[in-house]
N, C-alpha and C. Protein backbone atom coordinates (compact mmCIF):
# COMPACT_ATOMS: atom_id res chain seq x y z
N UNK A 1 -21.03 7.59 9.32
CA UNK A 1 -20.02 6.56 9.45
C UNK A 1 -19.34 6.69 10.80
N UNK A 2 -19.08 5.83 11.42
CA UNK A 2 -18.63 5.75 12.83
C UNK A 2 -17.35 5.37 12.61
N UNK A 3 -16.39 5.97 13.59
CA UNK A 3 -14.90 5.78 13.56
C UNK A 3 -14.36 5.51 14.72
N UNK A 4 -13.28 3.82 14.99
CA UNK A 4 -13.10 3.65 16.53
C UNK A 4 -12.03 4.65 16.60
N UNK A 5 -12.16 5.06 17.89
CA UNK A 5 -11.07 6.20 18.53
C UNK A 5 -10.62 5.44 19.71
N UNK A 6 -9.31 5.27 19.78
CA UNK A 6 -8.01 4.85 20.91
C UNK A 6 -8.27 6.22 21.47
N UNK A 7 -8.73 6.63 22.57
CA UNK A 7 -8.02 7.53 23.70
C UNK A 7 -6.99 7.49 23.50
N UNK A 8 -5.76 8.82 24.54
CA UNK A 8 -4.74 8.69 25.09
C UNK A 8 -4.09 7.88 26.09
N UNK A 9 -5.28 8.05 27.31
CA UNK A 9 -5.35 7.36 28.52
C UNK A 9 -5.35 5.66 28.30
N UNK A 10 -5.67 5.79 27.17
CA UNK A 10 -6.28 3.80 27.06
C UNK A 10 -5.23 3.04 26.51
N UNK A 11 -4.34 4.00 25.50
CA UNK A 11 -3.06 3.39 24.82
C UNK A 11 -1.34 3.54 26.13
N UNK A 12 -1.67 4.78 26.87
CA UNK A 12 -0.89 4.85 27.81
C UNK A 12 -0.31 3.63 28.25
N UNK A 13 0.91 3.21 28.49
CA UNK A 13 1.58 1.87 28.97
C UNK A 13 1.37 0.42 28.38
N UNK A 14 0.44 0.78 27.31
CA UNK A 14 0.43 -0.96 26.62
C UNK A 14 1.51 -1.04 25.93
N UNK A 15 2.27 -2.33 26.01
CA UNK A 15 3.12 -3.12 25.49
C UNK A 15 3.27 -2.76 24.03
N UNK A 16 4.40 -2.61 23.55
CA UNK A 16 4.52 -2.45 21.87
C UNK A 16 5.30 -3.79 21.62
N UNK A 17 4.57 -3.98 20.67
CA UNK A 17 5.29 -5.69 20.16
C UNK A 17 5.03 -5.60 18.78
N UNK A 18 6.24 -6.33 18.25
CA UNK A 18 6.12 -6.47 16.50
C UNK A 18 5.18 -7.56 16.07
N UNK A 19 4.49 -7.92 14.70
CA UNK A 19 3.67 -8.83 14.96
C UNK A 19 4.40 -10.29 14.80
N UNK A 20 5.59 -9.98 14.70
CA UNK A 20 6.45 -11.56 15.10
C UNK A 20 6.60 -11.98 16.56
N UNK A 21 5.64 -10.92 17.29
CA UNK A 21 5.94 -11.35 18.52
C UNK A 21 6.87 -10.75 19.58
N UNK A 22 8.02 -9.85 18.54
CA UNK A 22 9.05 -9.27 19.46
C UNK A 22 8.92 -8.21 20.17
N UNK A 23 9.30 -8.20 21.50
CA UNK A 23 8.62 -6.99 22.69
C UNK A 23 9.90 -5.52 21.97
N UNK A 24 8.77 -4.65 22.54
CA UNK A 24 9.56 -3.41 22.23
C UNK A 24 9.93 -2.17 23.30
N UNK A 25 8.57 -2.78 24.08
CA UNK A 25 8.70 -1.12 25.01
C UNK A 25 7.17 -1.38 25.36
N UNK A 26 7.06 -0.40 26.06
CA UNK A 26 5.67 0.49 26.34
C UNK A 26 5.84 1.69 25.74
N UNK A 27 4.24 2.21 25.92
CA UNK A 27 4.20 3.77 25.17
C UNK A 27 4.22 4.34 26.48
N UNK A 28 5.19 5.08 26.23
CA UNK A 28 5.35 6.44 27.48
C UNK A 28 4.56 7.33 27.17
N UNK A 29 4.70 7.58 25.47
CA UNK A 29 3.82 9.50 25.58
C UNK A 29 3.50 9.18 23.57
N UNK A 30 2.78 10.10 23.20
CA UNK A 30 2.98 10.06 21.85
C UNK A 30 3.22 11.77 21.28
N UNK A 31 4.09 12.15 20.34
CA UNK A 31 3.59 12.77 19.41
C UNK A 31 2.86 13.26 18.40
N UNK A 32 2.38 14.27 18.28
CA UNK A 32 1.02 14.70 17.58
C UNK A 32 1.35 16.27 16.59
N UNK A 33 0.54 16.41 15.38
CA UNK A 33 0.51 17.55 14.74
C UNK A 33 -0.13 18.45 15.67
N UNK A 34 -0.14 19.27 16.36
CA UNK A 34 -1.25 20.21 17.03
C UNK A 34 -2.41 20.48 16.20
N UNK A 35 -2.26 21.08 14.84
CA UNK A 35 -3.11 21.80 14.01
C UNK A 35 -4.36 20.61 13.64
N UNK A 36 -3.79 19.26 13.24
CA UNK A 36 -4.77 18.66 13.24
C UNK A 36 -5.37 17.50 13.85
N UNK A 37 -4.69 17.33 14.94
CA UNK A 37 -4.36 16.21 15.70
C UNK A 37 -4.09 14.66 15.46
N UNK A 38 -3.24 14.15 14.26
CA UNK A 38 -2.63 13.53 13.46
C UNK A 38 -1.73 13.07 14.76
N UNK A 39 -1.39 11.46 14.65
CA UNK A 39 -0.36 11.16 15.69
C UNK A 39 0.91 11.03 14.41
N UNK A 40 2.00 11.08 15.43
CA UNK A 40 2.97 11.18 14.42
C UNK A 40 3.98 9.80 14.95
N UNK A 41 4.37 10.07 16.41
CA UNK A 41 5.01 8.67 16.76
C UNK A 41 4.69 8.66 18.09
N UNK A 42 5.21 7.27 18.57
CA UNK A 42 4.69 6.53 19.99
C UNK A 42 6.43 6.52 20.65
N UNK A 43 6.19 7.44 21.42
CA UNK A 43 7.55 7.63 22.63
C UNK A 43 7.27 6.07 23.22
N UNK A 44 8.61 5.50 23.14
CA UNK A 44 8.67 4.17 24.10
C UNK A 44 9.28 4.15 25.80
N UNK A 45 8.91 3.72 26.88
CA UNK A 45 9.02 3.58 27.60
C UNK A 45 9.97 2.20 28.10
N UNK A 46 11.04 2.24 28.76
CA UNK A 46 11.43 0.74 29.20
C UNK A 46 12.00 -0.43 27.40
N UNK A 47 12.47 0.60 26.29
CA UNK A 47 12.76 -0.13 25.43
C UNK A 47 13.60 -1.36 25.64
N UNK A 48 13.51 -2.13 25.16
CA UNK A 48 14.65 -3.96 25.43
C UNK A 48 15.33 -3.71 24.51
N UNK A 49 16.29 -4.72 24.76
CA UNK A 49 17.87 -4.34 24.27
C UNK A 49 17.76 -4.49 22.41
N UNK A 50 16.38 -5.24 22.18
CA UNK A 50 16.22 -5.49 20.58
C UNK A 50 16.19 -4.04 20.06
N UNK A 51 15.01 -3.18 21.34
CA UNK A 51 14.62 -2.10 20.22
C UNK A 51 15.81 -0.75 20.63
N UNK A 52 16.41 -1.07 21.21
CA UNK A 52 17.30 -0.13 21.42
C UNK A 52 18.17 -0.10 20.19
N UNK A 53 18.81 -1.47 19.49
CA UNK A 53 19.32 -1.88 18.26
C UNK A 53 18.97 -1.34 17.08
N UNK A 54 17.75 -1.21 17.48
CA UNK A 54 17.40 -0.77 15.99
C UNK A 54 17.30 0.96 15.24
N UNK A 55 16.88 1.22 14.38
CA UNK A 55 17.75 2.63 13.61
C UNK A 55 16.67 3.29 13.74
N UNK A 56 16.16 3.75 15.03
CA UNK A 56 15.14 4.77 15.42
C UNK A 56 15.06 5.83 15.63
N UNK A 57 13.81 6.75 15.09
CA UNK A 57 14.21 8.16 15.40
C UNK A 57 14.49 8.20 16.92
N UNK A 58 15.17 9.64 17.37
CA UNK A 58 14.75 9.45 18.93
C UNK A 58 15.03 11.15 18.93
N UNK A 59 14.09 11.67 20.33
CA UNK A 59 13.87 12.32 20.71
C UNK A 59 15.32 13.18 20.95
N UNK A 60 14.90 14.70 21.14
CA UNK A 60 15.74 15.58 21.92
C UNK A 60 16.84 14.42 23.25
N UNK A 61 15.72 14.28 24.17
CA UNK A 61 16.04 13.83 25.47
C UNK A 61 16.43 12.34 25.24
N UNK A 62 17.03 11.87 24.21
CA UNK A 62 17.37 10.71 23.71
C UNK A 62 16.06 9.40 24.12
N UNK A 63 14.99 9.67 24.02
CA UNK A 63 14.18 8.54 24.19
C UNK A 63 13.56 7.99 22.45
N UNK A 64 13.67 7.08 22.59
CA UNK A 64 13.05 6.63 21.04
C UNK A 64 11.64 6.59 20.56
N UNK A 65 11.25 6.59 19.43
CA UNK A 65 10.36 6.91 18.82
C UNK A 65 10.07 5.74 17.84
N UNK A 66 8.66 5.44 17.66
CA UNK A 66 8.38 4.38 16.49
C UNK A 66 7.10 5.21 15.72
N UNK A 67 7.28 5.66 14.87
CA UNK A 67 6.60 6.27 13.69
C UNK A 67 5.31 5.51 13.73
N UNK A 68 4.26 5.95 13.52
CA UNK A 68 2.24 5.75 13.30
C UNK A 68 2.42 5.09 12.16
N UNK A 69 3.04 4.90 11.32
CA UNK A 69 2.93 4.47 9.93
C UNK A 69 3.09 2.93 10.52
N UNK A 70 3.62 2.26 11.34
CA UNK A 70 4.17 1.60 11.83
C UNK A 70 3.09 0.57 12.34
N UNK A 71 2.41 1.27 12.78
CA UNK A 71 1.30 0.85 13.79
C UNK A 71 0.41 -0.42 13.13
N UNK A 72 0.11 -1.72 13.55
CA UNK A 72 -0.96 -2.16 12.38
C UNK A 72 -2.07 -2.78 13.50
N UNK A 73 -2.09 -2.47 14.66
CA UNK A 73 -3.17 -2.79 15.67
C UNK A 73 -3.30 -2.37 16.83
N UNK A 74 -4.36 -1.71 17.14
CA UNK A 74 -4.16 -1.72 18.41
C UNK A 74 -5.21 -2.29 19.58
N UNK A 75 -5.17 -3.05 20.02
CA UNK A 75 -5.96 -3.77 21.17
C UNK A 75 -5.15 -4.07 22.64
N UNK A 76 -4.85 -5.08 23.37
CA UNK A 76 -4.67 -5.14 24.46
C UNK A 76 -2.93 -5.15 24.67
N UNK A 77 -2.32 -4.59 23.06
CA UNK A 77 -1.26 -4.72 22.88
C UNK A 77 -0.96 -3.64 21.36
N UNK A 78 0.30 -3.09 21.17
CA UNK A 78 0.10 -2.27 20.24
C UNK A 78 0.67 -2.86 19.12
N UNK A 79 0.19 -3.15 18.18
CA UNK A 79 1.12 -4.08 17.24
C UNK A 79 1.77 -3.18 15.75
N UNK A 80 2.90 -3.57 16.00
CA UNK A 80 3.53 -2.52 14.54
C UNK A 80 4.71 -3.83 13.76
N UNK A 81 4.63 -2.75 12.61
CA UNK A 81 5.27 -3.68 11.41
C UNK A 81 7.03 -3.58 11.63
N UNK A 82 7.38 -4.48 11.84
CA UNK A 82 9.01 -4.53 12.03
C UNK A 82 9.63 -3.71 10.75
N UNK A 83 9.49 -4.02 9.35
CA UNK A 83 9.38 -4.02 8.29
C UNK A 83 9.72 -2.37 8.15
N UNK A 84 8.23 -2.36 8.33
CA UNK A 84 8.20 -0.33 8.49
C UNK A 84 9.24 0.67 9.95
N UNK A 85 9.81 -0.33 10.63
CA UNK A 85 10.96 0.41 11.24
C UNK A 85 12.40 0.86 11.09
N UNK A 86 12.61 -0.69 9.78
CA UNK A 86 13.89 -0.45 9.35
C UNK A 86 14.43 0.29 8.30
């Protein structure tokens, strides 16, 4: 059985948008389990004033975080569930 794999390098700086359309950020960096390499969340880059609003984890260094659970596409844009942020 074949499984698509997103690189790091390939998700680097694409746009995070909800699938209503609303911009969120770019991915700056992601978090990961080490042990099994499980992503855990997508560090945002350049967040807009929507996703700054909203009740996100965020990092040590105060940068925010949108949880993998979140995620429902990824192609030339990263698409996540508004739903699953709040």
């Amino acid at each position: 059985m074949q499984t698509n794999k997103n690189l790091f390098s390939g998700i680097l700086g694409k746009m995070i948008v909800t699938k209503e359309g609303k911009r969120l950020g770019f991915i700056k960096d992601v978090t990961f389990e080490t042990r099994s390499g499980e992503l855990i969340n997508l560090v945002v880059k350049d967040p807009t004033l929507y996703t700054k609003n909203l009740n996100l984890e965020r990092t040590t260094s105060n940068e925010l975080l949108i949880p993998h659970s979140a995620i429902i596409a990824i192609g030339d844009f990263i698409i996540v569930s508004e739903e699953d942020l709040i």
